[in-house]
PDB file of N, CA and C in Angstrom:
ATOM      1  N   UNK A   1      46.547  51.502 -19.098  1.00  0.00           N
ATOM      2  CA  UNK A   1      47.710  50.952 -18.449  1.00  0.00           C
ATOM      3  C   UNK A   1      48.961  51.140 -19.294  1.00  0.00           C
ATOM      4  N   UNK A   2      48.888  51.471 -20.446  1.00  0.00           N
ATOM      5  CA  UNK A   2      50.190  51.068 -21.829  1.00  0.00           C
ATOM      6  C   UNK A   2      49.793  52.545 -22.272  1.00  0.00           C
ATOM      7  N   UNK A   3      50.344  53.401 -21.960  1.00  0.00           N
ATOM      8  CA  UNK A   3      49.677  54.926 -22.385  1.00  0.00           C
ATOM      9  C   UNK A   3      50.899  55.137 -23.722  1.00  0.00           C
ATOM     10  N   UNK A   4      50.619  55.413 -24.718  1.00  0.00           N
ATOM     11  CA  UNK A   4      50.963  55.963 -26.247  1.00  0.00           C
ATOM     12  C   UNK A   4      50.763  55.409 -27.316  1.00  0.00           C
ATOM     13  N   UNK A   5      51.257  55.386 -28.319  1.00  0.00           N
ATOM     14  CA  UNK A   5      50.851  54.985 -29.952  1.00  0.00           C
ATOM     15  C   UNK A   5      51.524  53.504 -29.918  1.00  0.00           C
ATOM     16  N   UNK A   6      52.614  53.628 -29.212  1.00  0.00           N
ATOM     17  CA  UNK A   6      53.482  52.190 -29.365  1.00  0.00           C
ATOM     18  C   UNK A   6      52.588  50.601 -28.740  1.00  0.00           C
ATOM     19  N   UNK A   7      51.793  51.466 -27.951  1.00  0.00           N
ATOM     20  CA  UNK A   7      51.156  50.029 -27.198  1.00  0.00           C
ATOM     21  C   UNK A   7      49.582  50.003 -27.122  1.00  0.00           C
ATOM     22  N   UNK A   8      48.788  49.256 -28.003  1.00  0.00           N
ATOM     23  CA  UNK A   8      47.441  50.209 -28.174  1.00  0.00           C
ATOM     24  C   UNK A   8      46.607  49.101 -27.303  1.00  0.00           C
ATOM     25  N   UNK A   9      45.869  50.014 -26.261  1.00  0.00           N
ATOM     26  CA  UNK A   9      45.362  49.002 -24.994  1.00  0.00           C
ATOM     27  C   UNK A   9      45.010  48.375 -25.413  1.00  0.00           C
ATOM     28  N   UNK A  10      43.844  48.188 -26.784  1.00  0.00           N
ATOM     29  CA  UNK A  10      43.294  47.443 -27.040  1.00  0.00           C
ATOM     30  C   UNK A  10      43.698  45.800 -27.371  1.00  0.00           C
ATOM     31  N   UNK A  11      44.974  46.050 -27.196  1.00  0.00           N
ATOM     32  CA  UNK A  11      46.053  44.571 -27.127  1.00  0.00           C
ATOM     33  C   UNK A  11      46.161  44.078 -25.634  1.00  0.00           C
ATOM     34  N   UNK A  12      46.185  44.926 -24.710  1.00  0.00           N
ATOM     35  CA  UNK A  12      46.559  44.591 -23.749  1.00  0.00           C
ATOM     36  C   UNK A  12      45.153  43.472 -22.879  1.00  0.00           C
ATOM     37  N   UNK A  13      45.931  42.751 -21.944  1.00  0.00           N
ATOM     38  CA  UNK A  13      45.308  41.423 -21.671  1.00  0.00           C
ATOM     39  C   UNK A  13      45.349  41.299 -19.839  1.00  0.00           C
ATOM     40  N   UNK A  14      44.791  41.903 -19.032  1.00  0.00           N
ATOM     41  CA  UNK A  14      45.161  41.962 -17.709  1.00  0.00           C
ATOM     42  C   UNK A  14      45.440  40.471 -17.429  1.00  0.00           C
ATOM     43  N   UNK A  15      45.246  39.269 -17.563  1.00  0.00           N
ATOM     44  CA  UNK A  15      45.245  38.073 -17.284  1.00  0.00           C
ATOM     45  C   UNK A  15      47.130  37.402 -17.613  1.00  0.00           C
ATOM     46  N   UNK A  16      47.444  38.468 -18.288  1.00  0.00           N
ATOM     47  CA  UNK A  16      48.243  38.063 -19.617  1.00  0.00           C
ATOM     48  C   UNK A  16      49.988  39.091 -18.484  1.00  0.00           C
ATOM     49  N   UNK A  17      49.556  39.856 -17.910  1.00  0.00           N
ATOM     50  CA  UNK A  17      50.484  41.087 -17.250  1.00  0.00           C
ATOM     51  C   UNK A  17      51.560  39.642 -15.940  1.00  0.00           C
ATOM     52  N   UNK A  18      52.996  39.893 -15.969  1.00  0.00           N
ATOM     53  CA  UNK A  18      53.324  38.982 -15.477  1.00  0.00           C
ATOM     54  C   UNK A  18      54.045  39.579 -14.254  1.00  0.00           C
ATOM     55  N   UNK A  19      54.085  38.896 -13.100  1.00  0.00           N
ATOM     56  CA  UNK A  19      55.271  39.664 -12.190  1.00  0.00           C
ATOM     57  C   UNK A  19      56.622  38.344 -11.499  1.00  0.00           C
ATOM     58  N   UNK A  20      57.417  39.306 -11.318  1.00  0.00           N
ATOM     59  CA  UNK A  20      58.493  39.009 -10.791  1.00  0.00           C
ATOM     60  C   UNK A  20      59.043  38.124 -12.280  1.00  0.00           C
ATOM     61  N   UNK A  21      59.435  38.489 -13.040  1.00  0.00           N
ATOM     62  CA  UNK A  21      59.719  37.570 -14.387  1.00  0.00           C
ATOM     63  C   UNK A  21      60.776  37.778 -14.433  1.00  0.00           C
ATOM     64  N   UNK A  22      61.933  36.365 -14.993  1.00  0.00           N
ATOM     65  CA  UNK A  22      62.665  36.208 -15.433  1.00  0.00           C
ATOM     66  C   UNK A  22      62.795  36.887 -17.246  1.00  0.00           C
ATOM     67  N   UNK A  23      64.208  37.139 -17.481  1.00  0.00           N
ATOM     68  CA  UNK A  23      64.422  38.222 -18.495  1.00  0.00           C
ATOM     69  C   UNK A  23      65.559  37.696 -18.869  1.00  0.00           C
ATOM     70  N   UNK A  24      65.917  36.978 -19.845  1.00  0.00           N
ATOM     71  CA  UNK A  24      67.495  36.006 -20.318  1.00  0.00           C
ATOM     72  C   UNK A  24      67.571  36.150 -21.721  1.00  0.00           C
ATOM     73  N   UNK A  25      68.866  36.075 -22.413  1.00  0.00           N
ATOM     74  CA  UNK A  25      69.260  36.026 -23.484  1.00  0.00           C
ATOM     75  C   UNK A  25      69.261  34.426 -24.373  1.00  0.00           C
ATOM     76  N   UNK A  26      68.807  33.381 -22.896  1.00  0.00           N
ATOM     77  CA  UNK A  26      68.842  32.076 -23.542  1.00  0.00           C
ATOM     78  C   UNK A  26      69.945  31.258 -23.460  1.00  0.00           C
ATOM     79  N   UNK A  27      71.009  32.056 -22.470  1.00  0.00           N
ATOM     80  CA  UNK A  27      72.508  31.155 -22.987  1.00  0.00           C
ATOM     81  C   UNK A  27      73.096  30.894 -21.637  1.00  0.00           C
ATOM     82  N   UNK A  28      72.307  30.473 -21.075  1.00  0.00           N
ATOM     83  CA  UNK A  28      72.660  29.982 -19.645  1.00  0.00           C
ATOM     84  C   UNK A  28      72.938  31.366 -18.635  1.00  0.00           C
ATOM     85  N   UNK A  29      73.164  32.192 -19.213  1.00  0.00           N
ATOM     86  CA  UNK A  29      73.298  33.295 -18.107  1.00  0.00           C
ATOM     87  C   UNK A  29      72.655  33.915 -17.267  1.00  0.00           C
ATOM     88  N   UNK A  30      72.701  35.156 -16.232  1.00  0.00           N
ATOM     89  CA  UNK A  30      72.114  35.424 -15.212  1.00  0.00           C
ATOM     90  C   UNK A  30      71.286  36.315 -15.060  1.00  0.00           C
ATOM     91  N   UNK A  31      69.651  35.437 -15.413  1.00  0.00           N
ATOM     92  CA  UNK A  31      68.620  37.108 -16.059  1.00  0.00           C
ATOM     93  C   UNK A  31      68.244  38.299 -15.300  1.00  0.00           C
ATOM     94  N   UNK A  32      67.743  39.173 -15.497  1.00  0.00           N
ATOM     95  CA  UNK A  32      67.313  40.113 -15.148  1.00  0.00           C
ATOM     96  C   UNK A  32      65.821  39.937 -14.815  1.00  0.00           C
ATOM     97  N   UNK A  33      65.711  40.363 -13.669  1.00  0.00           N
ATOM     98  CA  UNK A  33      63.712  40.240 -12.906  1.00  0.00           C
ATOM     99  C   UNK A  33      63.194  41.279 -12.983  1.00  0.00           C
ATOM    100  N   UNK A  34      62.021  41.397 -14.011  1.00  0.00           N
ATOM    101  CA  UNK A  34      61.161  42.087 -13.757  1.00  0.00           C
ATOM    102  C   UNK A  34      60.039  42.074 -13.017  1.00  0.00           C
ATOM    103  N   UNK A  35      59.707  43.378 -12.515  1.00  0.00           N
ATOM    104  CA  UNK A  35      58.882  43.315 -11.223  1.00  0.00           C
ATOM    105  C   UNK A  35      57.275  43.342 -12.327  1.00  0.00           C
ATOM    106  N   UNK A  36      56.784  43.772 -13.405  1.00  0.00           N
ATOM    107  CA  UNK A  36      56.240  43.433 -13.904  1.00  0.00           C
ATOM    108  C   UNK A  36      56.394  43.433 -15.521  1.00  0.00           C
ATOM    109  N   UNK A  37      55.657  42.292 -15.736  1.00  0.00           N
ATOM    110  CA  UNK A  37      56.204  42.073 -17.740  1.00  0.00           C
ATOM    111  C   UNK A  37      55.306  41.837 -18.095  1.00  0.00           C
ATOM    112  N   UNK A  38      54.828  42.241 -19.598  1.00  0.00           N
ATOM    113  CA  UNK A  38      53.745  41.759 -20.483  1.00  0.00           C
ATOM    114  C   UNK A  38      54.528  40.895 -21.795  1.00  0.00           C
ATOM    115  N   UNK A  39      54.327  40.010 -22.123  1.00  0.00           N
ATOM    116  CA  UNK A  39      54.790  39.668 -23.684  1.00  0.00           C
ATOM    117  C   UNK A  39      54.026  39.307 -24.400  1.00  0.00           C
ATOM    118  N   UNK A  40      53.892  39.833 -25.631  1.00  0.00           N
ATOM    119  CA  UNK A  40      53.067  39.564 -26.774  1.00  0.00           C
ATOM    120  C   UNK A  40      54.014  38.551 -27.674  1.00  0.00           C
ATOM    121  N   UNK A  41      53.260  37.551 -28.389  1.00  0.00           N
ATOM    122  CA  UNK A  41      53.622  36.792 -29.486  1.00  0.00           C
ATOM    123  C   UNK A  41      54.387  35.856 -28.867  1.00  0.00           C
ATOM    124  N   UNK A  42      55.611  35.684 -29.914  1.00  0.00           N
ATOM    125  CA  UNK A  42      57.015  34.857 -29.521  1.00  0.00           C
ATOM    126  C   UNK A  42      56.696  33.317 -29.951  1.00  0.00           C
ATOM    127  N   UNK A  43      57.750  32.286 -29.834  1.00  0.00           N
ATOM    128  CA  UNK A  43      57.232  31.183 -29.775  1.00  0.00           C
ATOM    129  C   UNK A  43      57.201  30.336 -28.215  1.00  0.00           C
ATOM    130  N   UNK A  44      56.273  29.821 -27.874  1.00  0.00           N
ATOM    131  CA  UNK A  44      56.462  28.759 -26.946  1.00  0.00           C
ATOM    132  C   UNK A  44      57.511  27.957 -26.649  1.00  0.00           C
ATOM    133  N   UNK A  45      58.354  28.123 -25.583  1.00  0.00           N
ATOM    134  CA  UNK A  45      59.290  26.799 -25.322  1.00  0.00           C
ATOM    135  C   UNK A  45      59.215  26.775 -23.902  1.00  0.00           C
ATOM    136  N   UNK A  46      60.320  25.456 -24.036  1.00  0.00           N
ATOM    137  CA  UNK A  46      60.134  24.574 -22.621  1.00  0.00           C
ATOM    138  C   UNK A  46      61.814  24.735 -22.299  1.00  0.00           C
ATOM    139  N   UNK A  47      61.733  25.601 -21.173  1.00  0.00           N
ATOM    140  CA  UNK A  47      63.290  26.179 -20.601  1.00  0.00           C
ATOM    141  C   UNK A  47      63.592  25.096 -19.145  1.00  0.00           C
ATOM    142  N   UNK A  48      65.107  24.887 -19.100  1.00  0.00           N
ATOM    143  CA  UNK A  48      65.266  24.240 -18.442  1.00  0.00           C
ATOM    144  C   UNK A  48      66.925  24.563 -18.050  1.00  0.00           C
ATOM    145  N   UNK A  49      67.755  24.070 -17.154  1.00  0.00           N
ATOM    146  CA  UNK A  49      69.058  24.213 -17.114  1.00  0.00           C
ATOM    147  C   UNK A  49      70.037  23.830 -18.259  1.00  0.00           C
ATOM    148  N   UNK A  50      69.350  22.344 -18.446  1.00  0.00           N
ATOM    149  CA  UNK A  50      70.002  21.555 -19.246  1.00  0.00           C
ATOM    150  C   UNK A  50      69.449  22.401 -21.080  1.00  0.00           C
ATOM    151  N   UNK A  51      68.634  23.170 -21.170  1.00  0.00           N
ATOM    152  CA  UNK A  51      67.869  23.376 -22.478  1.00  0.00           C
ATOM    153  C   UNK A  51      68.042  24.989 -22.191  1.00  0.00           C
ATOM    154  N   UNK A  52      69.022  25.930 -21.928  1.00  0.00           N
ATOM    155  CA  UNK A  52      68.606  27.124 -21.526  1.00  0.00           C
ATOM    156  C   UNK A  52      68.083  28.256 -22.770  1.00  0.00           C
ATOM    157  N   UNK A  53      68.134  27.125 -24.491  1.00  0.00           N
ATOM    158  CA  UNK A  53      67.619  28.091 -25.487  1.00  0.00           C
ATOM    159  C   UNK A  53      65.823  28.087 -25.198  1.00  0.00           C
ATOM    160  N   UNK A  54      65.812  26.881 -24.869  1.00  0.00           N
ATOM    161  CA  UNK A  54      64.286  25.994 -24.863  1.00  0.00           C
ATOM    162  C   UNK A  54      63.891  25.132 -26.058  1.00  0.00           C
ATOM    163  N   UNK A  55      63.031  24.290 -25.722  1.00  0.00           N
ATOM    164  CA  UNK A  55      62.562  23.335 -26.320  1.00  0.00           C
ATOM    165  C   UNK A  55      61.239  23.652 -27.461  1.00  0.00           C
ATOM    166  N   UNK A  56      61.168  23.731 -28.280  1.00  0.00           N
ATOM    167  CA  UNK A  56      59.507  23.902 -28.651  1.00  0.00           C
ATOM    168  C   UNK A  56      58.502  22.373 -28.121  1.00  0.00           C
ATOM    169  N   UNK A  57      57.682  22.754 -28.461  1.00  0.00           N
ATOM    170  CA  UNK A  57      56.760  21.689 -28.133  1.00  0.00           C
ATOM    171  C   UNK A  57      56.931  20.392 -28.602  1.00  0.00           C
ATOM    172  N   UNK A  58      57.137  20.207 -29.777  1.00  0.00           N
ATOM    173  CA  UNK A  58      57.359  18.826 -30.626  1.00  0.00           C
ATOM    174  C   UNK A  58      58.833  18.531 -29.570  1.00  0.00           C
ATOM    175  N   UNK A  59      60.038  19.012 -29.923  1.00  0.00           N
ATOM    176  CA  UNK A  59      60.881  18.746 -28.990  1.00  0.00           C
ATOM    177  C   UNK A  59      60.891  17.892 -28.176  1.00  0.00           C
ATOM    178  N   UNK A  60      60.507  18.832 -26.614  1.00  0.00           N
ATOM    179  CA  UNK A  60      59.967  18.817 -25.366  1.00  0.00           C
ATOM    180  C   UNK A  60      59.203  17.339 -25.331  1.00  0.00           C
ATOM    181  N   UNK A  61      58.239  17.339 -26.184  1.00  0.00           N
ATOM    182  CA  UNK A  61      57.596  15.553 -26.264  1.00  0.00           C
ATOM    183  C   UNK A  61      58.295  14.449 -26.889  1.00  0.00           C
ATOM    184  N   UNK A  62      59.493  14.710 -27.551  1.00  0.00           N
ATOM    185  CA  UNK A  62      60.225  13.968 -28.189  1.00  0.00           C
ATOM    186  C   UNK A  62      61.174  13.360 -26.838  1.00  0.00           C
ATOM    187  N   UNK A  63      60.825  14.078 -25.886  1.00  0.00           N
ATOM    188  CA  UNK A  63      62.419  13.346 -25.203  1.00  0.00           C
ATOM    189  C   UNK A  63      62.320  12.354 -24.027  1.00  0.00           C
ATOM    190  N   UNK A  64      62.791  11.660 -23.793  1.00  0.00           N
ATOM    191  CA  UNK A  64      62.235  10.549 -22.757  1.00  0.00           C
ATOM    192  C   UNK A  64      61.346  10.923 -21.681  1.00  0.00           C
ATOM    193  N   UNK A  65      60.376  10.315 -21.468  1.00  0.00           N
ATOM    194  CA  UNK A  65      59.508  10.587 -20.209  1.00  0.00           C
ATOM    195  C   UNK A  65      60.001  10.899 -19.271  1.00  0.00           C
ATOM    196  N   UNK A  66      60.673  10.269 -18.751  1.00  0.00           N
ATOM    197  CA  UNK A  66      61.694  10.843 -17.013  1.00  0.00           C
ATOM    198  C   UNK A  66      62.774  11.596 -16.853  1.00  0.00           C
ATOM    199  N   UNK A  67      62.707  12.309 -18.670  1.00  0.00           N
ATOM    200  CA  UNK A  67      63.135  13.454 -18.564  1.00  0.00           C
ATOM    201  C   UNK A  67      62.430  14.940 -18.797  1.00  0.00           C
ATOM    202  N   UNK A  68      60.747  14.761 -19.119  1.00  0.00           N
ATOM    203  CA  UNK A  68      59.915  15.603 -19.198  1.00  0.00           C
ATOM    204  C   UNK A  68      59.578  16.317 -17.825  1.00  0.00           C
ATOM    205  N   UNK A  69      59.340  17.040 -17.630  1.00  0.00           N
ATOM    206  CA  UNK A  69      58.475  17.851 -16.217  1.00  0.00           C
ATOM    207  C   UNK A  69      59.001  17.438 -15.252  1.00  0.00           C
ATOM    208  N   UNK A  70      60.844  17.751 -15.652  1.00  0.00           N
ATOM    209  CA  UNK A  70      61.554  18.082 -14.442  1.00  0.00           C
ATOM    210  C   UNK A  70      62.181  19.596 -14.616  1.00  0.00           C
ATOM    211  N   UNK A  71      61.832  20.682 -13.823  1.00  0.00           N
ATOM    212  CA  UNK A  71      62.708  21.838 -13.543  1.00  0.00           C
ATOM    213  C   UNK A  71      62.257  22.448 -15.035  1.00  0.00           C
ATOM    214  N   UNK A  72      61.521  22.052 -16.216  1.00  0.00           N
ATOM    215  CA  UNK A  72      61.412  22.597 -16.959  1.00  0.00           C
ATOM    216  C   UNK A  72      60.396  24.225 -16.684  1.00  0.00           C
ATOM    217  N   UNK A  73      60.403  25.486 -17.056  1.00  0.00           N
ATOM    218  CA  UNK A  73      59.484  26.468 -17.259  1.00  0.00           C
ATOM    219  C   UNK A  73      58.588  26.526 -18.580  1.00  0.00           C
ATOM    220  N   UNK A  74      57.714  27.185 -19.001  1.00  0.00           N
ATOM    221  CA  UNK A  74      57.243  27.335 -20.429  1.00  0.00           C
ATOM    222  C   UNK A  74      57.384  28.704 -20.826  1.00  0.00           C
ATOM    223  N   UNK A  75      58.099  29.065 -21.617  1.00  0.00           N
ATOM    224  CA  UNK A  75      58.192  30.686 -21.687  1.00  0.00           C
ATOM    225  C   UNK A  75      58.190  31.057 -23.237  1.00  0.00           C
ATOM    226  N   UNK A  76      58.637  32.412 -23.789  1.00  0.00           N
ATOM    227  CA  UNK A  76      58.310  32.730 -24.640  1.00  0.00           C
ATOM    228  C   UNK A  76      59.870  33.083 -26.040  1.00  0.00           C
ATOM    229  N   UNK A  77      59.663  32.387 -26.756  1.00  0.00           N
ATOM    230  CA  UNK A  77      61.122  32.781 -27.562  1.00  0.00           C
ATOM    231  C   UNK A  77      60.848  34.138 -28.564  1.00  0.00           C
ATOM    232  N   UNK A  78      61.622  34.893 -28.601  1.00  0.00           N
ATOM    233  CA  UNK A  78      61.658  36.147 -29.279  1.00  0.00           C
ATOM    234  C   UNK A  78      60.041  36.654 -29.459  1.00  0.00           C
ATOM    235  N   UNK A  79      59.744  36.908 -27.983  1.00  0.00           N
ATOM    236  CA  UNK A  79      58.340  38.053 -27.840  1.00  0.00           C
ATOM    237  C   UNK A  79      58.540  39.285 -27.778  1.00  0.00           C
ATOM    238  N   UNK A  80      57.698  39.940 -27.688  1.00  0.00           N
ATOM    239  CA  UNK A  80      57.832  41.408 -28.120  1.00  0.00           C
ATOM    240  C   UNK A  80      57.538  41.456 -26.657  1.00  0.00           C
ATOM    241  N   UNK A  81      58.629  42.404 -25.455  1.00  0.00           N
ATOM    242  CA  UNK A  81      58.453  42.125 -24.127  1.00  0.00           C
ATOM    243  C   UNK A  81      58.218  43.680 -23.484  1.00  0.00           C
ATOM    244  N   UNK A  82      57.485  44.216 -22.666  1.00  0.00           N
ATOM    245  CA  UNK A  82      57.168  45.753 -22.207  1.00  0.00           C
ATOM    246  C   UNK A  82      57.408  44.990 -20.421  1.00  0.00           C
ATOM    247  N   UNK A  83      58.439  45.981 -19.670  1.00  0.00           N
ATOM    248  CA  UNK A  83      58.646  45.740 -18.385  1.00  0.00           C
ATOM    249  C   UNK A  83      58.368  47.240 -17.915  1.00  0.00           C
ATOM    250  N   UNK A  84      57.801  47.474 -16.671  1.00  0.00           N
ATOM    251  CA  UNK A  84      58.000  47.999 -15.573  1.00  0.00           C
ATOM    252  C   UNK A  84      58.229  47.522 -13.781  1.00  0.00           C
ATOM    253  N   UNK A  85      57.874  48.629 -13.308  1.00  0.00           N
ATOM    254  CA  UNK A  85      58.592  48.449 -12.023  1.00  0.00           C
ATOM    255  C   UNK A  85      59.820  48.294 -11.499  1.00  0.00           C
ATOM    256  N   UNK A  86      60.091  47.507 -10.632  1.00  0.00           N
ATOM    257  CA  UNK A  86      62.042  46.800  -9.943  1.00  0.00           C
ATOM    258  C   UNK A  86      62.496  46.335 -11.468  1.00  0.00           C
ATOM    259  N   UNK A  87      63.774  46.783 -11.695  1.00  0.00           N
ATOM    260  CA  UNK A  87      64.448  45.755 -12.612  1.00  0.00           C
ATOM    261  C   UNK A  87      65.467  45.417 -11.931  1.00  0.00           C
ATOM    262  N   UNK A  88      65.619  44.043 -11.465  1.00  0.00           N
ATOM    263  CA  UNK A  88      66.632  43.370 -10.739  1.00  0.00           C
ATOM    264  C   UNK A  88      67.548  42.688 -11.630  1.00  0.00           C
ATOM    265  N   UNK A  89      69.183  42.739 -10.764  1.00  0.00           N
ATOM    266  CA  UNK A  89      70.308  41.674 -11.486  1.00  0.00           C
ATOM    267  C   UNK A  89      71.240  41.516 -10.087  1.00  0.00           C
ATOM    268  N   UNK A  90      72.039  40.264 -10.361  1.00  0.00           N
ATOM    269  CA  UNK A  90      72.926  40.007  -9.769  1.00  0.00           C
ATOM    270  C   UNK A  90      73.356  41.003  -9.422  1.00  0.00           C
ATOM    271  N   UNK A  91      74.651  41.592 -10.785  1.00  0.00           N
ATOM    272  CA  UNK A  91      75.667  41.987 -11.077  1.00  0.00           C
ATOM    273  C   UNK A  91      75.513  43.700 -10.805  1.00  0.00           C
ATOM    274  N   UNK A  92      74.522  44.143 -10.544  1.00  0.00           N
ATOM    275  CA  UNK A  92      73.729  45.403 -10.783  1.00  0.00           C
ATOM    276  C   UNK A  92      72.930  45.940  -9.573  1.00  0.00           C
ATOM    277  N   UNK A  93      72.889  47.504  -9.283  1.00  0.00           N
ATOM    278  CA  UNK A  93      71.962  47.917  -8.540  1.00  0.00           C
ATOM    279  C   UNK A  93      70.491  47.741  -8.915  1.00  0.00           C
ATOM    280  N   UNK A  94      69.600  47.789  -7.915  1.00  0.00           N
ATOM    281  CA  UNK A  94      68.050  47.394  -8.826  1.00  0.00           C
ATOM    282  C   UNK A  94      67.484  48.964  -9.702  1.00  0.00           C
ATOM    283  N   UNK A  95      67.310  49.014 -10.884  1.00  0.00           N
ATOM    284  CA  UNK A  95      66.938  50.136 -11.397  1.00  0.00           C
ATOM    285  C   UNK A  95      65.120  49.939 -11.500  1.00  0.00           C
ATOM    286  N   UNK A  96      64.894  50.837 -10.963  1.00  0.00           N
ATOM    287  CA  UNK A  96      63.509  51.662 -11.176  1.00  0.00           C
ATOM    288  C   UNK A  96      62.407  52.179 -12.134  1.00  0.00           C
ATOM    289  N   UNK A  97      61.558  51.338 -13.101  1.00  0.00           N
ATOM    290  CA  UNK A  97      61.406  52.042 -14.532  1.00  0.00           C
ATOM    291  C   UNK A  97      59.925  52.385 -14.439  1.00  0.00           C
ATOM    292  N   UNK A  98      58.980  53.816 -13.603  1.00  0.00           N
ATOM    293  CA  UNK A  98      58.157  54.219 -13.502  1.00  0.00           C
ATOM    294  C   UNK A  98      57.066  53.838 -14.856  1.00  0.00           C
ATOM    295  N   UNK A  99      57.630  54.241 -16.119  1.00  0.00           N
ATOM    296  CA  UNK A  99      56.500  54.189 -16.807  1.00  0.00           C
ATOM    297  C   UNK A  99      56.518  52.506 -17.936  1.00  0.00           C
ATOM    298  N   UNK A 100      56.134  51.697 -18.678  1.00  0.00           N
ATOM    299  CA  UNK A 100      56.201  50.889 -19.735  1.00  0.00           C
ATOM    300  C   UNK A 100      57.545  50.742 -20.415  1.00  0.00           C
ATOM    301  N   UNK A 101      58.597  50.463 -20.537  1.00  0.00           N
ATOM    302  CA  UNK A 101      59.901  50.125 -21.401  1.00  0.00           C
ATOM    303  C   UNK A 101      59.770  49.031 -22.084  1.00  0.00           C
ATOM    304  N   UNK A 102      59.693  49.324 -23.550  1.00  0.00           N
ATOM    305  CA  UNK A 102      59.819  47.682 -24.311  1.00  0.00           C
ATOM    306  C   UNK A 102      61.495  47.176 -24.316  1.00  0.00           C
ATOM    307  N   UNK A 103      62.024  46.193 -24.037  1.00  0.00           N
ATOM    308  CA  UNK A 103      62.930  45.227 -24.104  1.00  0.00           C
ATOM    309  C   UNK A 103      63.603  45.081 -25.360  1.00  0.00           C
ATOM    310  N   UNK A 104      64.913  45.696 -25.627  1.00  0.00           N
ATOM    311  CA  UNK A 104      65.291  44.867 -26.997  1.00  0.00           C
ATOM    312  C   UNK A 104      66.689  44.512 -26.373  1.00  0.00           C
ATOM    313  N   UNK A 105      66.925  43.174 -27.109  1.00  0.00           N
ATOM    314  CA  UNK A 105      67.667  42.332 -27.484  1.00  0.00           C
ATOM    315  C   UNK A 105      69.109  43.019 -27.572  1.00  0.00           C
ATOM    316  N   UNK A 106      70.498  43.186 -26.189  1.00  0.00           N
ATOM    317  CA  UNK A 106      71.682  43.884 -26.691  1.00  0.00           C
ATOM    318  C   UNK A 106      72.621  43.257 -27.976  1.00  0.00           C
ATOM    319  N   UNK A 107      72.623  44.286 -29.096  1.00  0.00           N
ATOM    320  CA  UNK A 107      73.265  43.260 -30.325  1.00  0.00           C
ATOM    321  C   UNK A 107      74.853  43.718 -30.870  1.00  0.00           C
ATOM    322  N   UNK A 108      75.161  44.495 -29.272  1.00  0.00           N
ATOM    323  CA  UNK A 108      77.033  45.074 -29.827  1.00  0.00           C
ATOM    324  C   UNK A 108      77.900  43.532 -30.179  1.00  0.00           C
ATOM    325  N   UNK A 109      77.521  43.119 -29.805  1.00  0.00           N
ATOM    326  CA  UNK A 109      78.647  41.374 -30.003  1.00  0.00           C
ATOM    327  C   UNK A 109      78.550  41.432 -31.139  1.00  0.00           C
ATOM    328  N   UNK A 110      77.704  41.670 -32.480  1.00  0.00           N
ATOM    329  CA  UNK A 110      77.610  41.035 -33.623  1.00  0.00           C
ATOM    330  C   UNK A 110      78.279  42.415 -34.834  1.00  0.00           C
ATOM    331  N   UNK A 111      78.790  43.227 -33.836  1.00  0.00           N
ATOM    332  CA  UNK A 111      79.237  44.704 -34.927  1.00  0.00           C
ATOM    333  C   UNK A 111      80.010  44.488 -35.067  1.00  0.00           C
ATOM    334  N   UNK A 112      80.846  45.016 -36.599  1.00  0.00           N
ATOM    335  CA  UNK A 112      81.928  44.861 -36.982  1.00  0.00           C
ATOM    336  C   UNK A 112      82.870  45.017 -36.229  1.00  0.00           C
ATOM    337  N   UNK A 113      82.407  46.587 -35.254  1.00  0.00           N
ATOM    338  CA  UNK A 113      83.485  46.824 -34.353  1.00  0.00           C
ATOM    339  C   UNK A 113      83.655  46.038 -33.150  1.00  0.00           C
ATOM    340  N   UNK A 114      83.242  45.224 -32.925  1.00  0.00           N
ATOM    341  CA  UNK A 114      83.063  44.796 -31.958  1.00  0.00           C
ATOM    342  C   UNK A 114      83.417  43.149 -32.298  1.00  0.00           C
ATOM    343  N   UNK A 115      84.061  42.789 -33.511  1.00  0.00           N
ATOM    344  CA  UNK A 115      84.551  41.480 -33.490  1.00  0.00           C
ATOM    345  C   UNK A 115      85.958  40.849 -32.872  1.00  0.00           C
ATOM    346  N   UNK A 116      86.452  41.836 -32.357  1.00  0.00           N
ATOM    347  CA  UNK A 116      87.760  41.698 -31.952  1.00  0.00           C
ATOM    348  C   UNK A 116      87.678  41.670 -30.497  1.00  0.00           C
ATOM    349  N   UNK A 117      86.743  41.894 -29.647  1.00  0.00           N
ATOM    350  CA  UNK A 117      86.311  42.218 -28.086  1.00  0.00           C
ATOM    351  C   UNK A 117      85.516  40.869 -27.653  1.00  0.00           C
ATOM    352  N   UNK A 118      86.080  40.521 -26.878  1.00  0.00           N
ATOM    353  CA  UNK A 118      85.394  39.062 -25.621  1.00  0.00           C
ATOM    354  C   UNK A 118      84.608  39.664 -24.600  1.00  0.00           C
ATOM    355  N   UNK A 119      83.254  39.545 -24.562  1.00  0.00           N
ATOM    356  CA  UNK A 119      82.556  39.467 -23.312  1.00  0.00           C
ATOM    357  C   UNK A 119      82.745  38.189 -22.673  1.00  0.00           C
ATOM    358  N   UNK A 120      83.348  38.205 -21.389  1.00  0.00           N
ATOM    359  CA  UNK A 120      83.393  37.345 -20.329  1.00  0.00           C
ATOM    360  C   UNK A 120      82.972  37.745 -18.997  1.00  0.00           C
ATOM    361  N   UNK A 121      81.867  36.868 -18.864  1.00  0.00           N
ATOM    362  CA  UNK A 121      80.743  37.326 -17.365  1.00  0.00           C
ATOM    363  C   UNK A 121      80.839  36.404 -16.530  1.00  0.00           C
TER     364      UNK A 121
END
């Protein structure tokens, strides 16, 4: 299913293969859906409107009861993420990705050249 050196099946987890997944940077903004995702590792958190970095676990139990297991998701913080299929966005036509694409993290905001420039979405 994960054909080359980068992804060695023997990792791969059919139980584990996700669809229609949400794809976010964590900062309240408007993710990208993948039509299918695998993620390895990462840490566990508890995503929510109000929490859009997420919660870890200790957290998440730290906070008042009748504010637990509302609207919260459980997802994965900085996993190592491989999408195919639909890649959906708002803002965007849906692009098409036939074979495995691993996911990295866009990091122009943090370049030198790039300290003088406002992204506003």
């Amino acid at each position: 299913m994960f054909p080359g050196r980068w992804f060695p099946s023997s990792r791969f987890h059919p139980l584990r293969l996700l669809h229609n997944e949400p794809i976010s940077r964590g900062n309240g903004g408007k993710p990208h859906w993948a039509e299918q995702c695998y993620r390895m590792g990462g840490e566990t958190v508890y995503v929510s409107a109000k929490y859009p970095r997420g919660l870890t676990g200790t957290e998440y139990n730290r906070l008042p009861q009748g504010e637990r297991n509302r609207e919260f998701r459980m997802m994965k913080r900085d996993a190592t993420v491989y999408v195919r299929g639909e890649m959906t966005h708002h803002d965007h036509k849906t692009v098409y990705l036939g074979t495995w694409h691993r996911v990295l993290m866009n990091t122009e905001n943090r370049s030198k050249a790039m300290r003088f420039l406002a992204f506003l979405d």
